[in-house]
N, C-alpha and C. Protein backbone atom coordinates (compact mmCIF):
# COMPACT_ATOMS: atom_id res chain seq x y z
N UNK A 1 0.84 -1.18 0.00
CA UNK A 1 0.00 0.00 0.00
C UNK A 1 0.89 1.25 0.00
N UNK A 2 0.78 2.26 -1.02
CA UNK A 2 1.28 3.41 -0.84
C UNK A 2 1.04 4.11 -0.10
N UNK A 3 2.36 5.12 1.03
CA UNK A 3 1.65 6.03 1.96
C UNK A 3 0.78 6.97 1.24
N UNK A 4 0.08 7.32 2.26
CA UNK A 4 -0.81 8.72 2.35
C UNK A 4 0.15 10.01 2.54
N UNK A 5 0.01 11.08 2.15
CA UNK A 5 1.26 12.35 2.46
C UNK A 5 -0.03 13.27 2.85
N UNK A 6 -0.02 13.99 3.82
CA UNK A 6 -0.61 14.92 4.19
C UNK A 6 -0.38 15.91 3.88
N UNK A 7 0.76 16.45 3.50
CA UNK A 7 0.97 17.65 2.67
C UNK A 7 2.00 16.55 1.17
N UNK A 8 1.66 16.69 0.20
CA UNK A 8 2.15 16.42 -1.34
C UNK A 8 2.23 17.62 -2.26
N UNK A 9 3.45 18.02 -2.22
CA UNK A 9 3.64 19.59 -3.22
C UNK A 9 4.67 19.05 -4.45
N UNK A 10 3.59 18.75 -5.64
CA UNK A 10 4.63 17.93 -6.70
C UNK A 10 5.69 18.78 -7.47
N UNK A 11 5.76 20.41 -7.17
CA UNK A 11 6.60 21.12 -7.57
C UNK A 11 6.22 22.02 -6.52
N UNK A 12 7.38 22.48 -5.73
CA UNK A 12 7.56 23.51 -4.89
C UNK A 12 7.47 24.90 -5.43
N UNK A 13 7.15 26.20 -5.12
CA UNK A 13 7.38 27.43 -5.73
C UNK A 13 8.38 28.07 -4.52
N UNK A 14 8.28 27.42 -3.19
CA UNK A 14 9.94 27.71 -1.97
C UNK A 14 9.45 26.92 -1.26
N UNK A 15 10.95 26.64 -0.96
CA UNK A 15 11.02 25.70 -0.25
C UNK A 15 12.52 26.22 0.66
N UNK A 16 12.28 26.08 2.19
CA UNK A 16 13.20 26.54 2.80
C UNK A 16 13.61 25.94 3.70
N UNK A 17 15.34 25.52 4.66
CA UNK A 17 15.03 25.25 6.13
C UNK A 17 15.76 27.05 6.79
N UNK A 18 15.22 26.92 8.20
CA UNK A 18 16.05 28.29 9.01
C UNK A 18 15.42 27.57 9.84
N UNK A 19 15.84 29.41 10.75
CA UNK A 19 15.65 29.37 12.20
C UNK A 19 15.09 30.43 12.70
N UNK A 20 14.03 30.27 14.07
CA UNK A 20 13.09 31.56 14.13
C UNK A 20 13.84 31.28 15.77
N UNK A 21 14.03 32.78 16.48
CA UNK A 21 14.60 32.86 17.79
C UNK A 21 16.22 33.46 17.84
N UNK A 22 16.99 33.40 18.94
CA UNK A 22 17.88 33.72 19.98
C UNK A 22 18.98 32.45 19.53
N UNK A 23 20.03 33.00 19.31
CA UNK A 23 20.83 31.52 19.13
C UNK A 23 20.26 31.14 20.98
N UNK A 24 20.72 29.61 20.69
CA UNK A 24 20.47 28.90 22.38
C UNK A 24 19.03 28.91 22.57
N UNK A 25 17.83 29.12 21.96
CA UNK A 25 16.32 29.10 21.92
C UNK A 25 15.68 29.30 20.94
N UNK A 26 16.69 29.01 19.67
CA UNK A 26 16.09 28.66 18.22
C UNK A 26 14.95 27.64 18.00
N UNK A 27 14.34 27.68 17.16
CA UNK A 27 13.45 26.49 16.77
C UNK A 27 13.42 26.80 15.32
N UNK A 28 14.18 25.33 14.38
CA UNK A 28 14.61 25.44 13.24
C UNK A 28 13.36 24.29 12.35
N UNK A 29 12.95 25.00 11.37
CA UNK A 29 12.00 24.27 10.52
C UNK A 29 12.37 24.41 8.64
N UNK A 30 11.53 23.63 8.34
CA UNK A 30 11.92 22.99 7.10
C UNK A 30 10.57 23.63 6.38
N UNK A 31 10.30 24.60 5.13
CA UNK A 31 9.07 25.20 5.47
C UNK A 31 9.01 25.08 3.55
N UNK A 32 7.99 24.29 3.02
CA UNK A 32 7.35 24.21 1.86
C UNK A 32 6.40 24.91 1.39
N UNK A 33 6.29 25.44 -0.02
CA UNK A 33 5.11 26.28 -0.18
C UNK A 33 4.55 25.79 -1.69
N UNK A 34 3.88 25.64 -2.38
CA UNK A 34 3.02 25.52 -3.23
C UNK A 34 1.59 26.19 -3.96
N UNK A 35 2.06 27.50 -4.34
CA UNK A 35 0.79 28.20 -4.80
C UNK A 35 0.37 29.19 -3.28
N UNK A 36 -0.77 28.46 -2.68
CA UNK A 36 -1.18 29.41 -1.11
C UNK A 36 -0.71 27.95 -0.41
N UNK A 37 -0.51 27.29 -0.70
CA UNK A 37 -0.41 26.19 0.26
C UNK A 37 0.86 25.79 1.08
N UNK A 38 0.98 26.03 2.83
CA UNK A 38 2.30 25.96 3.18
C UNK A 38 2.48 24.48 3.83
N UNK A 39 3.61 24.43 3.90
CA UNK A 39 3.99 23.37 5.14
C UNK A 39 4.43 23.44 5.96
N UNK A 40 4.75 23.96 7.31
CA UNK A 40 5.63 23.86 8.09
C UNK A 40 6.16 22.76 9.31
N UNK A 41 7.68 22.53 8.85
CA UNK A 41 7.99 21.36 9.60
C UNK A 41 8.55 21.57 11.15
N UNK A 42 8.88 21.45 11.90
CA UNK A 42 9.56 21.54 12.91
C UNK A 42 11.17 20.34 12.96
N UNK A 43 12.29 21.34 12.97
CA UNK A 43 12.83 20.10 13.21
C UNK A 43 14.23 20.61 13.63
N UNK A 44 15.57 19.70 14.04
CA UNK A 44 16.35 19.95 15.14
C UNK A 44 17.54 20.53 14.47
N UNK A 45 18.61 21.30 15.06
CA UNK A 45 19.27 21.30 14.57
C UNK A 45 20.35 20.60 13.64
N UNK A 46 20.19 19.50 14.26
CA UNK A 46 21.31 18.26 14.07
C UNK A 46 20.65 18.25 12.49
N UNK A 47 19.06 18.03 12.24
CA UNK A 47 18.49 17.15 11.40
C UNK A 47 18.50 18.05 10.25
N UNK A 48 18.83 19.41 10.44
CA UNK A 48 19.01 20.70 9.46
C UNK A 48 20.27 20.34 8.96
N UNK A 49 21.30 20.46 9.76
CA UNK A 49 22.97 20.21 9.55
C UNK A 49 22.90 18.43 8.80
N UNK A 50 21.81 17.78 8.57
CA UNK A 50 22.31 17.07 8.47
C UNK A 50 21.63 16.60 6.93
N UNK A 51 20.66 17.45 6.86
CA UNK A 51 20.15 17.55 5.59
C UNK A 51 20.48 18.42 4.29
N UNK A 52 21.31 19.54 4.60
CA UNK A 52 21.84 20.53 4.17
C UNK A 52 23.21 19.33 3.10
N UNK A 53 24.34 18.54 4.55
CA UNK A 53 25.06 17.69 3.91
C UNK A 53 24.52 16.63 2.80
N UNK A 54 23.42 16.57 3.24
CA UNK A 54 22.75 15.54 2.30
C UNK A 54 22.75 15.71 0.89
N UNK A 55 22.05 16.59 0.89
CA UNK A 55 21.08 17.74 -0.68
C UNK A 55 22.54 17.55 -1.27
N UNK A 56 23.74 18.59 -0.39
CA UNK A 56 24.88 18.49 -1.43
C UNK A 56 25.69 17.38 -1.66
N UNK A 57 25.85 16.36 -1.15
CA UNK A 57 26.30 15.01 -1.28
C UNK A 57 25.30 14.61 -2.05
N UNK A 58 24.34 14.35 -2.41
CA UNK A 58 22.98 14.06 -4.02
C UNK A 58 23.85 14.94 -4.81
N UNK A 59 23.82 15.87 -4.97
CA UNK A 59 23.77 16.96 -6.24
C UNK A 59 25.19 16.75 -6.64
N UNK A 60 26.10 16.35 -5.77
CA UNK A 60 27.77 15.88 -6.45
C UNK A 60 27.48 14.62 -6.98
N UNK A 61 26.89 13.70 -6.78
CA UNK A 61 26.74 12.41 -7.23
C UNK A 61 26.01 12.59 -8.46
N UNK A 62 24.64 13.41 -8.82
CA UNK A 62 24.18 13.54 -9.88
C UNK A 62 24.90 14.21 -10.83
N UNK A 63 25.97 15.11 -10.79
CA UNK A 63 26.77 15.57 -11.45
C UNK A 63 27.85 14.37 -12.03
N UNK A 64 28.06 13.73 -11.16
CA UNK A 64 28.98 12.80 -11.36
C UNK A 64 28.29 11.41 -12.15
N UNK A 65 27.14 11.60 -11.89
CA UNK A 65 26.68 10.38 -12.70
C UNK A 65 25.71 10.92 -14.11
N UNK A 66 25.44 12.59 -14.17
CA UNK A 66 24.65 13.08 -15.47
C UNK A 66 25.50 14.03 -15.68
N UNK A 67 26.88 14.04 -16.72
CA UNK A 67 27.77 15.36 -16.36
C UNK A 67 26.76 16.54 -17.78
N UNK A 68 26.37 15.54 -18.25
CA UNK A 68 24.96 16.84 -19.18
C UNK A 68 24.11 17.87 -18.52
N UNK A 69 23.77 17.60 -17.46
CA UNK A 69 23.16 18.42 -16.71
C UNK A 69 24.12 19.62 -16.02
N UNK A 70 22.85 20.75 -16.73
CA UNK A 70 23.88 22.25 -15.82
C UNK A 70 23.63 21.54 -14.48
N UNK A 71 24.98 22.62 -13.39
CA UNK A 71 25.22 22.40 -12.13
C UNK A 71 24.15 23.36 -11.15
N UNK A 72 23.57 22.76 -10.42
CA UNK A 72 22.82 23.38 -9.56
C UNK A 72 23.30 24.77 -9.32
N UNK A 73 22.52 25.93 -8.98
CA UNK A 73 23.35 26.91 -8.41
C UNK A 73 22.46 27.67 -7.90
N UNK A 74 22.23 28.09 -6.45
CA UNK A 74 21.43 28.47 -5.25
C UNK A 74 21.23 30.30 -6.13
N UNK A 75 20.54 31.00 -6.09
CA UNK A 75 19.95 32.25 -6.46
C UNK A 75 20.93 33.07 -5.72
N UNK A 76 21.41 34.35 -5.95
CA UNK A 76 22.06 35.19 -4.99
C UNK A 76 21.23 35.41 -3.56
N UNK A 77 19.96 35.60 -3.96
CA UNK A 77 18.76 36.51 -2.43
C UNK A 77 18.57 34.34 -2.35
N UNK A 78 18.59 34.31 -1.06
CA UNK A 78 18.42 32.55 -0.18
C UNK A 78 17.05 33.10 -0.22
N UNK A 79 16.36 31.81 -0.07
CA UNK A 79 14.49 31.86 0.36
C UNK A 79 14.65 32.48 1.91
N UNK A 80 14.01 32.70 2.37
CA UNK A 80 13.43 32.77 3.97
C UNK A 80 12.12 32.40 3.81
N UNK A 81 11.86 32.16 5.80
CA UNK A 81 10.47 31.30 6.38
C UNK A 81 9.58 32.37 6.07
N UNK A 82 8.30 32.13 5.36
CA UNK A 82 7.36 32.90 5.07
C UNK A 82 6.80 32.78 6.38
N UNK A 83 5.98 34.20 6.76
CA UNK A 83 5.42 34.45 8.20
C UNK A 83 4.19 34.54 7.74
N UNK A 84 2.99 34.03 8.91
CA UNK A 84 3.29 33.20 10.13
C UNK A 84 3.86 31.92 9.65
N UNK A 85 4.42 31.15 10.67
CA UNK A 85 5.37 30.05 10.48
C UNK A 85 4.33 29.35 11.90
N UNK A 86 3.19 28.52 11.25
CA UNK A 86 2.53 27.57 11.61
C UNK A 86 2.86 26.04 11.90
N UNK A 87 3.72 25.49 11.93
CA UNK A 87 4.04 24.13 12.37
C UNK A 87 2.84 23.01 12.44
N UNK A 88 3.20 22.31 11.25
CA UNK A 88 2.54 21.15 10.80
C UNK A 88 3.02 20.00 11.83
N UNK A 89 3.71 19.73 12.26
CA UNK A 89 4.46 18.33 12.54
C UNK A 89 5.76 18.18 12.86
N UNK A 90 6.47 18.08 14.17
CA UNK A 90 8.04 17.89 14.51
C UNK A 90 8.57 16.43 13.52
N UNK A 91 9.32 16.94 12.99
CA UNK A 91 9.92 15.52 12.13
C UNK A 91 10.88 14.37 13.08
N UNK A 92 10.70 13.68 12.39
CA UNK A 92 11.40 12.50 12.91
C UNK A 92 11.94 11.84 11.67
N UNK A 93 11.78 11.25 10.93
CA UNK A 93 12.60 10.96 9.75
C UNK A 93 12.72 11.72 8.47
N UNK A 94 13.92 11.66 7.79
CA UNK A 94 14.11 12.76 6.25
C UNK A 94 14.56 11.18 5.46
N UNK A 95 13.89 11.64 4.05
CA UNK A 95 14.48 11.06 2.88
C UNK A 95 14.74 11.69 2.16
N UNK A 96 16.05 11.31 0.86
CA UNK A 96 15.69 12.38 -0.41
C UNK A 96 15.97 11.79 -1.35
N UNK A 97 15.72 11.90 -2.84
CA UNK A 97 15.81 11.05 -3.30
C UNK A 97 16.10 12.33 -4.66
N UNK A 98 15.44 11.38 -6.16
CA UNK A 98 15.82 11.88 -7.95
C UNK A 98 15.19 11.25 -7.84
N UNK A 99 14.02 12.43 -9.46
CA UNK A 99 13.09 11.80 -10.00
C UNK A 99 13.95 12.13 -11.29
N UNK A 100 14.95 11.32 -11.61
CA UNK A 100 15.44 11.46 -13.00
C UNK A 100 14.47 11.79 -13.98
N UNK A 101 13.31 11.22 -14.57
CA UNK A 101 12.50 12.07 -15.64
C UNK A 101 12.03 12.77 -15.68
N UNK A 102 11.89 13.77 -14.06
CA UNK A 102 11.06 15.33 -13.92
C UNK A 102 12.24 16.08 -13.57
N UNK A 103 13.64 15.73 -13.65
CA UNK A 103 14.54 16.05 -12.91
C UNK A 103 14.50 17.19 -11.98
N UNK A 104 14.08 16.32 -10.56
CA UNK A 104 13.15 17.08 -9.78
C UNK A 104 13.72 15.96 -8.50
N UNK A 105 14.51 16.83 -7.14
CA UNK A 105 14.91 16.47 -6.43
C UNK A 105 13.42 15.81 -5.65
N UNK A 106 13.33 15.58 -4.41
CA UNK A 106 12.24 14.72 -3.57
C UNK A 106 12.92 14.63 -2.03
N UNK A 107 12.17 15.43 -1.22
CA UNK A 107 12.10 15.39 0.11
C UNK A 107 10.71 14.79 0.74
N UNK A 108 11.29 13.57 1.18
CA UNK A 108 10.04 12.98 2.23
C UNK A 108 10.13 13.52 3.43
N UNK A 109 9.47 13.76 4.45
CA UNK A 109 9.76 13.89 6.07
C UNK A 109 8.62 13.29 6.68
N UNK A 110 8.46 12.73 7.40
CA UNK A 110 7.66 11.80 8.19
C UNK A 110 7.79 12.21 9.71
N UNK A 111 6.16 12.52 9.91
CA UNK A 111 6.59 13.14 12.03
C UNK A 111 7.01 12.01 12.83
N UNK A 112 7.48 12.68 14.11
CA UNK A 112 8.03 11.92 15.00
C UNK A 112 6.95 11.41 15.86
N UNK A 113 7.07 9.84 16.08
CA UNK A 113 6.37 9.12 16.47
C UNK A 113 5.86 10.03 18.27
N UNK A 114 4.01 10.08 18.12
CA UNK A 114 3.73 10.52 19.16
C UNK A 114 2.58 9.61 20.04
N UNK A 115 2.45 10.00 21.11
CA UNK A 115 1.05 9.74 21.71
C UNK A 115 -0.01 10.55 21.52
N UNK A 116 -0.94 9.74 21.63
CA UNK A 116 -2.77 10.29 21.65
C UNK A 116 -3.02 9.66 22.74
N UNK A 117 -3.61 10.66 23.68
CA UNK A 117 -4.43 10.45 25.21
C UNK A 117 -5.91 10.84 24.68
N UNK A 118 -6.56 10.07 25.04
CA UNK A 118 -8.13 9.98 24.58
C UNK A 118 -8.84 11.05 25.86
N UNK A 119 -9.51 11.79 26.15
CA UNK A 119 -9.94 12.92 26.91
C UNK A 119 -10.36 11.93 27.93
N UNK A 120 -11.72 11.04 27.58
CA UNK A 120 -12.58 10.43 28.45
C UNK A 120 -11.42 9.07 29.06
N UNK A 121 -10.19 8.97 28.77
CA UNK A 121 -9.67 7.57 28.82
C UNK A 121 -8.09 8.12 29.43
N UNK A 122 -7.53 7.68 30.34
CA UNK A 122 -6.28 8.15 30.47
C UNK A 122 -5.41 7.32 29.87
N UNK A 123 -5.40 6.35 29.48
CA UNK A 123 -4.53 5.55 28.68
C UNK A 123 -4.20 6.43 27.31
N UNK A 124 -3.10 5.83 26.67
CA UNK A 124 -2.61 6.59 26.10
C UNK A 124 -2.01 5.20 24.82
N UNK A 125 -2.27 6.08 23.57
CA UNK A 125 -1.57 5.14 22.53
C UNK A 125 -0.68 5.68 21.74
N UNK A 126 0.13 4.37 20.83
CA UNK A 126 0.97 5.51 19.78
C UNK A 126 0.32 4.93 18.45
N UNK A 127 0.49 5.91 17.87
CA UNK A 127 -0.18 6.01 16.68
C UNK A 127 1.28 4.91 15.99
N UNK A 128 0.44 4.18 14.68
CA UNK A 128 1.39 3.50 14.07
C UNK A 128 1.56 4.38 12.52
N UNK A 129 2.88 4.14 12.13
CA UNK A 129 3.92 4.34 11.26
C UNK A 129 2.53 5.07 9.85
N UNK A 130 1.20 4.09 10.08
CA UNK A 130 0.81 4.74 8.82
C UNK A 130 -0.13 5.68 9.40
N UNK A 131 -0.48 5.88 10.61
CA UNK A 131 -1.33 6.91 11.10
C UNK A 131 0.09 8.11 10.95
N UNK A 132 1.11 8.26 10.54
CA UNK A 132 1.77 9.69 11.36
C UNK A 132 1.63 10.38 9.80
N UNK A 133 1.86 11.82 10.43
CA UNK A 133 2.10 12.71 9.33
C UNK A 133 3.58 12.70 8.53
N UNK A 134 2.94 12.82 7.55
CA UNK A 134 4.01 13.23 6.36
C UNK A 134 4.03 13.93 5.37
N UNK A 135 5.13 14.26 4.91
CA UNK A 135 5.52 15.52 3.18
C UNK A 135 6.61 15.02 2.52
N UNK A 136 5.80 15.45 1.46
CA UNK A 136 6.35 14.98 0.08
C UNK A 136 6.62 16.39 -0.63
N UNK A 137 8.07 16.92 -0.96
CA UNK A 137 8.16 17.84 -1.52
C UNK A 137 9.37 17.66 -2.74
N UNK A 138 8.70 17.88 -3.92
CA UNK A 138 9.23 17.56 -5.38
C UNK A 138 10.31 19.21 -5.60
N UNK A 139 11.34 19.66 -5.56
CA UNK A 139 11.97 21.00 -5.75
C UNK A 139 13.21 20.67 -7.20
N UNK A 140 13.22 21.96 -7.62
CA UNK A 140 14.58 21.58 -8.85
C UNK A 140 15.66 21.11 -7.74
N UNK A 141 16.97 20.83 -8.67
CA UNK A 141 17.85 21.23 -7.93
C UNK A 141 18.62 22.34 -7.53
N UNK A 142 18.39 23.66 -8.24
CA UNK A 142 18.75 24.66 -7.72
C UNK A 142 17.87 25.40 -5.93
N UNK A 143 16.89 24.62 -6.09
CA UNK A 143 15.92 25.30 -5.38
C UNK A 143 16.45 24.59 -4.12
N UNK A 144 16.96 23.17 -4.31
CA UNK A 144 17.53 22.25 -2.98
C UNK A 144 18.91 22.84 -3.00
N UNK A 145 19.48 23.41 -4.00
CA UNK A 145 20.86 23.64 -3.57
C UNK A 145 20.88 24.94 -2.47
N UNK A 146 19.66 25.91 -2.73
CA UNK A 146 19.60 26.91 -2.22
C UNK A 146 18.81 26.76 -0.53
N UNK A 147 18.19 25.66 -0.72
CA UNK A 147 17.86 25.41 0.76
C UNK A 147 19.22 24.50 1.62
N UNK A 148 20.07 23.80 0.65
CA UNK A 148 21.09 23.45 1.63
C UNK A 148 22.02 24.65 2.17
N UNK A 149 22.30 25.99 1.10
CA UNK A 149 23.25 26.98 1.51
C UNK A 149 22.65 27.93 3.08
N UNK A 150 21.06 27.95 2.98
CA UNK A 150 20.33 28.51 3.57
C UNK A 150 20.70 28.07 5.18
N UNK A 151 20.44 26.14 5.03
CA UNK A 151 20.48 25.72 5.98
C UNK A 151 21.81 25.48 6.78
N UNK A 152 22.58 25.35 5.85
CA UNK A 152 23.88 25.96 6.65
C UNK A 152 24.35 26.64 7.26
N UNK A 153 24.06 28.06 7.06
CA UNK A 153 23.83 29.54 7.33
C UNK A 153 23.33 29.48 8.75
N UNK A 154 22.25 28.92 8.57
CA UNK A 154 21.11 29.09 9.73
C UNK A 154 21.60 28.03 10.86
N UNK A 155 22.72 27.21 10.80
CA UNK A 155 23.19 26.27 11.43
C UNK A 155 24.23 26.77 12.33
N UNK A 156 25.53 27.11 10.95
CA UNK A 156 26.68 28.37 11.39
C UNK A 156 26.13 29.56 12.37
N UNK A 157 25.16 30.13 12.73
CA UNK A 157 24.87 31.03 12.80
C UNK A 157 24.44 31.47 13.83
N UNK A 158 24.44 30.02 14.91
CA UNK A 158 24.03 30.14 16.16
C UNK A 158 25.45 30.05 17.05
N UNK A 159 25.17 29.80 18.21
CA UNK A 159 26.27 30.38 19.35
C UNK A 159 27.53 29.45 19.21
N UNK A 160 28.84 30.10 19.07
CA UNK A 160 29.66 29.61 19.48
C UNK A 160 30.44 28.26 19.95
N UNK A 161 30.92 27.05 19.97
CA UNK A 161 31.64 26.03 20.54
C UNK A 161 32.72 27.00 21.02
N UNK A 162 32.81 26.25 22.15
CA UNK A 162 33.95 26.56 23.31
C UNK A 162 35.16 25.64 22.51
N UNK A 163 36.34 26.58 22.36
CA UNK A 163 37.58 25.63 21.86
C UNK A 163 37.72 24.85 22.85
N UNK A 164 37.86 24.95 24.24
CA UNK A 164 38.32 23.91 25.06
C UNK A 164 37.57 22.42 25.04
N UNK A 165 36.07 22.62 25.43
CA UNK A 165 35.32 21.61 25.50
C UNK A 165 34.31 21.43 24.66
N UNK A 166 34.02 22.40 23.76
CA UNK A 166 33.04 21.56 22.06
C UNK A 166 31.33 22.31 22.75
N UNK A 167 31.27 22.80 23.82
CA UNK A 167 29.84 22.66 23.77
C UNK A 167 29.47 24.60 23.51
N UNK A 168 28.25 24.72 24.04
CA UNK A 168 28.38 25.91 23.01
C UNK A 168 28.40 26.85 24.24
N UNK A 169 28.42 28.48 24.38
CA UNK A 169 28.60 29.34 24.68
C UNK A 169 27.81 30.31 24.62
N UNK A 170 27.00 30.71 25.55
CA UNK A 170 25.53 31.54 25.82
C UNK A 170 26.63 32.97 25.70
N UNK A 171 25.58 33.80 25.90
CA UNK A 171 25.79 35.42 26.04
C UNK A 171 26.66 35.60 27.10
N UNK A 172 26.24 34.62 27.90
CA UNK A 172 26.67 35.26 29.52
C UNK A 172 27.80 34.17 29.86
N UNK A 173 28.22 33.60 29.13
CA UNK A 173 29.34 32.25 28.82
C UNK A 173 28.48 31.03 29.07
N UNK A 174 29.55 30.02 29.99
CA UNK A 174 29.15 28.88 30.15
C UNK A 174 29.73 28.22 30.91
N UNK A 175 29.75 26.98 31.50
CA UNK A 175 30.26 26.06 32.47
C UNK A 175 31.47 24.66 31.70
N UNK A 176 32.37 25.26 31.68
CA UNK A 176 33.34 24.38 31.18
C UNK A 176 34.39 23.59 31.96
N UNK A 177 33.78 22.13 31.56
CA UNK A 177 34.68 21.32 32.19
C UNK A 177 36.22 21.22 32.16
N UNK A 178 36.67 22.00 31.12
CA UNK A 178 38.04 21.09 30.55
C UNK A 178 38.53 22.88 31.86
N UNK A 179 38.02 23.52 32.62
CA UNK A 179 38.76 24.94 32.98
C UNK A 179 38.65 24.85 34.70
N UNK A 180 37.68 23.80 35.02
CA UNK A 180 37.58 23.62 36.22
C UNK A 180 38.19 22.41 36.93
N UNK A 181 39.06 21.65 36.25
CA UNK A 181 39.30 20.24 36.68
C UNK A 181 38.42 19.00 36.35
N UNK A 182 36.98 19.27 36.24
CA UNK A 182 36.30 18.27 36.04
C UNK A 182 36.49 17.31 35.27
N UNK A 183 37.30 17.42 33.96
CA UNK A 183 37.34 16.99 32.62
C UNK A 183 38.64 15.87 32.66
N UNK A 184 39.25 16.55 33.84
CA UNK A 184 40.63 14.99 34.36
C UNK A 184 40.39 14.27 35.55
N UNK A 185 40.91 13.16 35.51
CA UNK A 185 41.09 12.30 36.65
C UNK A 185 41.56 13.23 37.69
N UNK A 186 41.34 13.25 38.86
CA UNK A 186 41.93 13.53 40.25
C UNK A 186 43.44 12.82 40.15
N UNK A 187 44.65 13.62 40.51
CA UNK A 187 45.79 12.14 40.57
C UNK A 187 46.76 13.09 41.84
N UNK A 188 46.92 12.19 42.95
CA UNK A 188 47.38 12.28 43.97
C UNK A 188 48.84 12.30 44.34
């Protein structure tokens, strides 16, 4: 049985990921549009940084395997999140794929597995794999190349790693192990 997609946009007109907030209280989404029709995804940083690598690891391989095809190339002005930024669904899984005969990249995202508490019932269930939400978004490849540069940006762009210990660094600093002793053995 083929899934159901709750949002299906077989050609995107933008398609974007960013970030709305404060580095350190960002909330980064993946945001599709089609004519009036939006999508908005919710999803983590990691899963931005990690989709951004993706798009461009595809688009070197399709080069490498169609060298006929011009090379993707992101617009000078990047998309941004069209406002309001309504949130459809926190993601939990990304796919991407080629539709070699529409040559037309393909982003699946599928939400992250949740509970439903019934009002009258305190028990609680999880919805299965074909009850969850999902999107299907068909984009050129310039349009994915321009949401991976975007999403990079919007990745780079938040606070700081501490050279000593890797984690990140608020306004007002932070609590670093490798400066207090914590980070070595005690040795007597």
């Amino acid at each position: 049985m083929a899934p159901h997609f709750t949002y299906d946009f077989d050609s995107v007109t933008h398609i974007v990921a960013d970030a709305i907030g404060q580095p350190g209280r960002r909330t980064f989404f993946l945001q599709a549009r089609q004519g009036r029709r939006v999508a908005s995804l919710v999803m983590e940083k990691q899963q931005v940084a990690a989709l951004a690598a993706s798009i461009l690891q595809l688009l070197d391989e399709l080069q490498a395997q169609h060298p006929e095809l011009k090379p993707a190339e992101a617009p000078k002005q990047l998309p941004r999140l069209v406002e309001p930024v309504d949130p459809a669904f926190r993601v939990g899984q990304l796919g991407l794929g080629y539709d070699e005969d529409e040559d037309l990249m393909v982003l699946v995202a599928q939400a992250l597995p949740t509970t439903e508490t019934d009002e009258n019932d305190e028990a609680s269930t999880v919805l299965t794999v074909d009850d969850l939400p999902r999107a299907r978004f068909f984009a050129t490849r310039d349009q994915m190349r321009a949401l991976s540069e975007k999403a990079m940006r919007a990745v780079e762009s938040g606070r700081p790693d501490c050279p000593l210990c890797g984690r990140p660094i608020d306004a007002a600093g932070h609590f670093c192990p490798r400066t207090n002793g914590h980070a070595y053995p005690l040795a007597f």
